[in-house]
PDB file of N, CA and C in Angstrom:
ATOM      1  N   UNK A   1      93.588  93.411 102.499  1.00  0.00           N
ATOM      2  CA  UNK A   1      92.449  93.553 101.656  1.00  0.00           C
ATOM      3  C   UNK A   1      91.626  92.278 101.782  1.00  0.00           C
ATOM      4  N   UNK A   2      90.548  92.358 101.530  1.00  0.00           N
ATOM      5  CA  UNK A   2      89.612  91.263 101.408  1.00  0.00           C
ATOM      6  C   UNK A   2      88.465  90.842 100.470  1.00  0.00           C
ATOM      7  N   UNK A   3      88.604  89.828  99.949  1.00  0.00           N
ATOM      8  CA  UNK A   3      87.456  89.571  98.605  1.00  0.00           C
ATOM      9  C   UNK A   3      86.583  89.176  99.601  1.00  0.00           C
ATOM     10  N   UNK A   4      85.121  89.354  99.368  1.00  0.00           N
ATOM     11  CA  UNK A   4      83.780  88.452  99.511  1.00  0.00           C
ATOM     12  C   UNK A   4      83.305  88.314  98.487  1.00  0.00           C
ATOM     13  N   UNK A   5      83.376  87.094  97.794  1.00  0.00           N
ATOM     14  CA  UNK A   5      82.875  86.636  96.218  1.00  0.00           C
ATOM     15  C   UNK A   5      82.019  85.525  96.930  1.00  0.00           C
ATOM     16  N   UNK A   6      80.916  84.950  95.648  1.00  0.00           N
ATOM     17  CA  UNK A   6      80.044  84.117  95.864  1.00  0.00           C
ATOM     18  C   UNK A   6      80.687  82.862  95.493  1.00  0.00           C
ATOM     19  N   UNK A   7      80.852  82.036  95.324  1.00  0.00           N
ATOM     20  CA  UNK A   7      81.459  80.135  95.612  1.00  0.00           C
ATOM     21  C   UNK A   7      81.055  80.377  93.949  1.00  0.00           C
ATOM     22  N   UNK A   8      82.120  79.684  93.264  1.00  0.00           N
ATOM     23  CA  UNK A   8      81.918  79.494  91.997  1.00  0.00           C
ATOM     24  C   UNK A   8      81.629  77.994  91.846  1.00  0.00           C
ATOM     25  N   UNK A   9      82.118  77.364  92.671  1.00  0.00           N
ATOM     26  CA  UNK A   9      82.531  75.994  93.053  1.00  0.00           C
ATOM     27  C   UNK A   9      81.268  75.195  93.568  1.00  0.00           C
ATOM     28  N   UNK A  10      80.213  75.898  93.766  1.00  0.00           N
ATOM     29  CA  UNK A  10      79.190  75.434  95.008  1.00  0.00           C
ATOM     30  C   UNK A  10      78.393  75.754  93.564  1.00  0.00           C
ATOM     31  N   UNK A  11      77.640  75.136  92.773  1.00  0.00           N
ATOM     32  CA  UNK A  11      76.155  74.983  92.296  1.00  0.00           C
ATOM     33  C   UNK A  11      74.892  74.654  92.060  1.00  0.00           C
ATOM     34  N   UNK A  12      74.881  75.297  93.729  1.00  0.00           N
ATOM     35  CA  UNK A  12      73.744  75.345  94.220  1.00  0.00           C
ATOM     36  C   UNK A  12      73.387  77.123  94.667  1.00  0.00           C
ATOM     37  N   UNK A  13      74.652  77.365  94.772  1.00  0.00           N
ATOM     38  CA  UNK A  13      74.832  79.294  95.086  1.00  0.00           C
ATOM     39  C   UNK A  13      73.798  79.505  94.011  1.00  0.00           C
ATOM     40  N   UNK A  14      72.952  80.207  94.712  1.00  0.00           N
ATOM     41  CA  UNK A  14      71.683  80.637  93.208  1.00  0.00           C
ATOM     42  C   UNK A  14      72.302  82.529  92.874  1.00  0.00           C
ATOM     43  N   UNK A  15      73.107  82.675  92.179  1.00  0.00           N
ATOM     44  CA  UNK A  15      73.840  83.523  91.732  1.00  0.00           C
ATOM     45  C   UNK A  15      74.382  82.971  90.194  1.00  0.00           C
ATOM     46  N   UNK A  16      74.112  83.966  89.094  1.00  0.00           N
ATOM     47  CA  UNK A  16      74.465  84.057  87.668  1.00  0.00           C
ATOM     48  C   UNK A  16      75.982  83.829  87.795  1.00  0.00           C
ATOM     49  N   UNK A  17      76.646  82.478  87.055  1.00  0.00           N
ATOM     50  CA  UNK A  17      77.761  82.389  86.822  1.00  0.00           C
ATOM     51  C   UNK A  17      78.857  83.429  86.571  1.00  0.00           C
ATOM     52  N   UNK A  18      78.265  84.275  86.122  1.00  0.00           N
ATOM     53  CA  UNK A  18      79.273  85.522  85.570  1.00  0.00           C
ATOM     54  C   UNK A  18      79.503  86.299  86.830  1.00  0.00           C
ATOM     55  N   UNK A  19      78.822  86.177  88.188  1.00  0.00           N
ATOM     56  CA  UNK A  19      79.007  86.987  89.230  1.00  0.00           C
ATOM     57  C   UNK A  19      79.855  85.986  90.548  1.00  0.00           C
ATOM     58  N   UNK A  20      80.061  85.232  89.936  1.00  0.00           N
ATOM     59  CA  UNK A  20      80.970  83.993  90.786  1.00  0.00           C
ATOM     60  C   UNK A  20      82.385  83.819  90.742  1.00  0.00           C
ATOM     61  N   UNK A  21      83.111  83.637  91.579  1.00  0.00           N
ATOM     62  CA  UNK A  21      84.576  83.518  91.659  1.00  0.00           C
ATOM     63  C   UNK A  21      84.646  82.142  92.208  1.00  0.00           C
ATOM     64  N   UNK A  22      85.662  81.492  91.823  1.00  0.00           N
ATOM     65  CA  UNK A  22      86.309  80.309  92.304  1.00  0.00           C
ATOM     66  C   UNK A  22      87.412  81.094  93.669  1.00  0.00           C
ATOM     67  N   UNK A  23      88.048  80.582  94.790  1.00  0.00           N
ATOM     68  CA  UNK A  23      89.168  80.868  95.837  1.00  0.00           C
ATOM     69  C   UNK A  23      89.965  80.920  94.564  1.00  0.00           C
ATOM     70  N   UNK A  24      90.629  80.092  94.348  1.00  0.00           N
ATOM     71  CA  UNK A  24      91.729  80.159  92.937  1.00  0.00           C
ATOM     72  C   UNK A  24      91.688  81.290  91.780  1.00  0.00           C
ATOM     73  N   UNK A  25      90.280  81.870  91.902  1.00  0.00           N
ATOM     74  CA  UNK A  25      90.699  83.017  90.726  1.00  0.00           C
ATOM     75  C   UNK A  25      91.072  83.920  91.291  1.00  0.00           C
ATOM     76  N   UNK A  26      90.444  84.199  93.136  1.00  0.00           N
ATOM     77  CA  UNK A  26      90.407  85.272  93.558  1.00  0.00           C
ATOM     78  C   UNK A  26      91.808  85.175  94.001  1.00  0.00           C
ATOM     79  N   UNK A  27      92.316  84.346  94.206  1.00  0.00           N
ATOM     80  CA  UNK A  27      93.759  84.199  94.803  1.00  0.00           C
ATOM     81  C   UNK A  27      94.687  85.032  93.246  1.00  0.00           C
ATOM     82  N   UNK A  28      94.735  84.074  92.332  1.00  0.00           N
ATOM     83  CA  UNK A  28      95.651  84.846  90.823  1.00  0.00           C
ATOM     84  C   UNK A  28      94.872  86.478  90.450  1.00  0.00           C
ATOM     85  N   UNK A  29      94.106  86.581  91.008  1.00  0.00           N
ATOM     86  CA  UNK A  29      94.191  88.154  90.313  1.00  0.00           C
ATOM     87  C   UNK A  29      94.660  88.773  91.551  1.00  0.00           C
ATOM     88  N   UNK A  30      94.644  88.445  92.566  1.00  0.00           N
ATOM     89  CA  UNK A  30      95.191  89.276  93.772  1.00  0.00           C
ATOM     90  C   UNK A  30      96.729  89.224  93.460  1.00  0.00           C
ATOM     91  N   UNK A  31      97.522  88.228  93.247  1.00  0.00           N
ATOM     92  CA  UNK A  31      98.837  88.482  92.946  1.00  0.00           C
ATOM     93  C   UNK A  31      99.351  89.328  91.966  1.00  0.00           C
ATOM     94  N   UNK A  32      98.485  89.571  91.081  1.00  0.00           N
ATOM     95  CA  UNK A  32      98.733  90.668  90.090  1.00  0.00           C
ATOM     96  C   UNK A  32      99.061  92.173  90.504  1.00  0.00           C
ATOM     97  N   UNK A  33      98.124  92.493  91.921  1.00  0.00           N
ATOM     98  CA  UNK A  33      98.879  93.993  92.781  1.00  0.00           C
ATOM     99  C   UNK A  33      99.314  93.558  94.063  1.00  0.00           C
ATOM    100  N   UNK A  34     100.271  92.722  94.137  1.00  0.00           N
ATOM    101  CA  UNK A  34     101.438  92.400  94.943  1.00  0.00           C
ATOM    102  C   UNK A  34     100.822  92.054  96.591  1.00  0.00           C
ATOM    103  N   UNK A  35      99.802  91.144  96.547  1.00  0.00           N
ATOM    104  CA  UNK A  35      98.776  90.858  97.569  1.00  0.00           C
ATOM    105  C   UNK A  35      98.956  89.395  97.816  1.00  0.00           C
ATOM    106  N   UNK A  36      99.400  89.217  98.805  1.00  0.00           N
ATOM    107  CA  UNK A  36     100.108  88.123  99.481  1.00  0.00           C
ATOM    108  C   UNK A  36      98.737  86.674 100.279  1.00  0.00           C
ATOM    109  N   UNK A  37      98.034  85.911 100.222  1.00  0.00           N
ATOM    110  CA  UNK A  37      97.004  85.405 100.459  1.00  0.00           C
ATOM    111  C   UNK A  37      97.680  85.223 102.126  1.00  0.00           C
ATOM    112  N   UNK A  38      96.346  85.491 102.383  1.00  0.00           N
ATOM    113  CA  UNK A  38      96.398  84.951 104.418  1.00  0.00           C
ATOM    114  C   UNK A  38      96.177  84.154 104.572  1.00  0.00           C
ATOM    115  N   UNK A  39      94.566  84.128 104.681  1.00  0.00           N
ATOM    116  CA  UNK A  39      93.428  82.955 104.748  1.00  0.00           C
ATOM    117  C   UNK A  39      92.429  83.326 104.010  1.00  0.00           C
ATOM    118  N   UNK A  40      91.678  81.988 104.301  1.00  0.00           N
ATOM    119  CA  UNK A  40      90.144  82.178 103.730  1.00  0.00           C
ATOM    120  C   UNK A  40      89.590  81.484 104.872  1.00  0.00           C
ATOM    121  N   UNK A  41      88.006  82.222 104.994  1.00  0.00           N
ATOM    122  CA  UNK A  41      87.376  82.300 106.081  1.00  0.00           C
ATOM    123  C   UNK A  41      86.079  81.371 104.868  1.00  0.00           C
ATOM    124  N   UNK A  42      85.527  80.486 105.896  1.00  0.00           N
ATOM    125  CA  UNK A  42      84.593  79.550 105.061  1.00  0.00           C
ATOM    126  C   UNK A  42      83.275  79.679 106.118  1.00  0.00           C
ATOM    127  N   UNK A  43      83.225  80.184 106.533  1.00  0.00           N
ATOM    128  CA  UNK A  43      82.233  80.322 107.492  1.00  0.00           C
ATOM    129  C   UNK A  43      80.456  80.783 107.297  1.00  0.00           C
ATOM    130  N   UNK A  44      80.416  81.134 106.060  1.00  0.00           N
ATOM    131  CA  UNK A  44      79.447  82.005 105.021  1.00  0.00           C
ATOM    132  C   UNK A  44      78.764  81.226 104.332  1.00  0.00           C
ATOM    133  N   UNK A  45      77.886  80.440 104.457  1.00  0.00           N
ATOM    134  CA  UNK A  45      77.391  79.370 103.020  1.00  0.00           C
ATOM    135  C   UNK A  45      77.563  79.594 101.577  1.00  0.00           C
ATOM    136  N   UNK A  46      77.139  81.176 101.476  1.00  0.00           N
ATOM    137  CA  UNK A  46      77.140  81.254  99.403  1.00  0.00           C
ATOM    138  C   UNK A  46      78.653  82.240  99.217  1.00  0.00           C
ATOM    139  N   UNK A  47      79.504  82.472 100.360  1.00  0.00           N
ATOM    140  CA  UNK A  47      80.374  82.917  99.871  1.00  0.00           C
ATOM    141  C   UNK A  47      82.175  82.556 100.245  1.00  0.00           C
ATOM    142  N   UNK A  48      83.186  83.237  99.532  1.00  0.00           N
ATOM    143  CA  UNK A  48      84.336  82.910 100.488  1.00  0.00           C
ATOM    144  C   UNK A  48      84.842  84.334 100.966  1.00  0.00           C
ATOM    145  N   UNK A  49      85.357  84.570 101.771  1.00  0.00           N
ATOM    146  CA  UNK A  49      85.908  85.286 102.609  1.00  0.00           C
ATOM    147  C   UNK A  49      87.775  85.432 102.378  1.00  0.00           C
ATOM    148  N   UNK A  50      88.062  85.656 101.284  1.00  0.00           N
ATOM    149  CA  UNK A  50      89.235  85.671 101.642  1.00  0.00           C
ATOM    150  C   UNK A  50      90.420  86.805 101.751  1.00  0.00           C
ATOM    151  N   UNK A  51      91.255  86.669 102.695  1.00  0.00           N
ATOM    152  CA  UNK A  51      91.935  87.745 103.318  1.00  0.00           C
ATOM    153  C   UNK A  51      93.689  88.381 102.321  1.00  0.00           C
ATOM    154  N   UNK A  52      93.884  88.969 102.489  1.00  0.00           N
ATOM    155  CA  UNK A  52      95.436  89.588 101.622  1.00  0.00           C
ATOM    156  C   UNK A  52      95.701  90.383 102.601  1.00  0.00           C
ATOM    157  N   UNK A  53      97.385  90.722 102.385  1.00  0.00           N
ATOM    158  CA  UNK A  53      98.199  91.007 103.309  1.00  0.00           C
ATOM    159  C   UNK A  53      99.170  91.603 102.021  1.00  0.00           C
ATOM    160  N   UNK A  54      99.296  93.071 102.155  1.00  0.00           N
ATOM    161  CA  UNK A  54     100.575  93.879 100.749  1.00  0.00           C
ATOM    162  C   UNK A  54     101.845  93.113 101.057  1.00  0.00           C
ATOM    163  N   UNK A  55     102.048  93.171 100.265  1.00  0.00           N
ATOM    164  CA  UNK A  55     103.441  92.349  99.942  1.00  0.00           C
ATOM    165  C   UNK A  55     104.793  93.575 100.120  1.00  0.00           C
ATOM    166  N   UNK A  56     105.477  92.927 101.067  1.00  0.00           N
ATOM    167  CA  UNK A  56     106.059  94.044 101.604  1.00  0.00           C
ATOM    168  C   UNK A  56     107.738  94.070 100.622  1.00  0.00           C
TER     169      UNK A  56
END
């Protein structure tokens, strides 16, 4: 699975706080349905890219 959220972290992202994720939030709610973190892809200026793998 994969989040693309906007940088919560970066404020300069011209995006309403309430539509922003930190890597760290998106990481703890992914463990909640048994989603294992890969990577994160940083390659995107206003966003992160990050990857899950089911937890087998």
């Amino acid at each position: 699975m994969v989040f693309v959220e906007y940088k919560a972290e970066d404020p300069k992202v011209p995006i309403k706080p309430l539509h922003k994720m930190s890597e760290a939030q998106i990481r703890k709610e992914a463990e909640v349905f048994a989603l294992d973190w890969e990577r994160t892809v940083s390659t995107l200026p206003w966003q992160h890219v990050v990857i899950f793998r089911k937890r087998n």
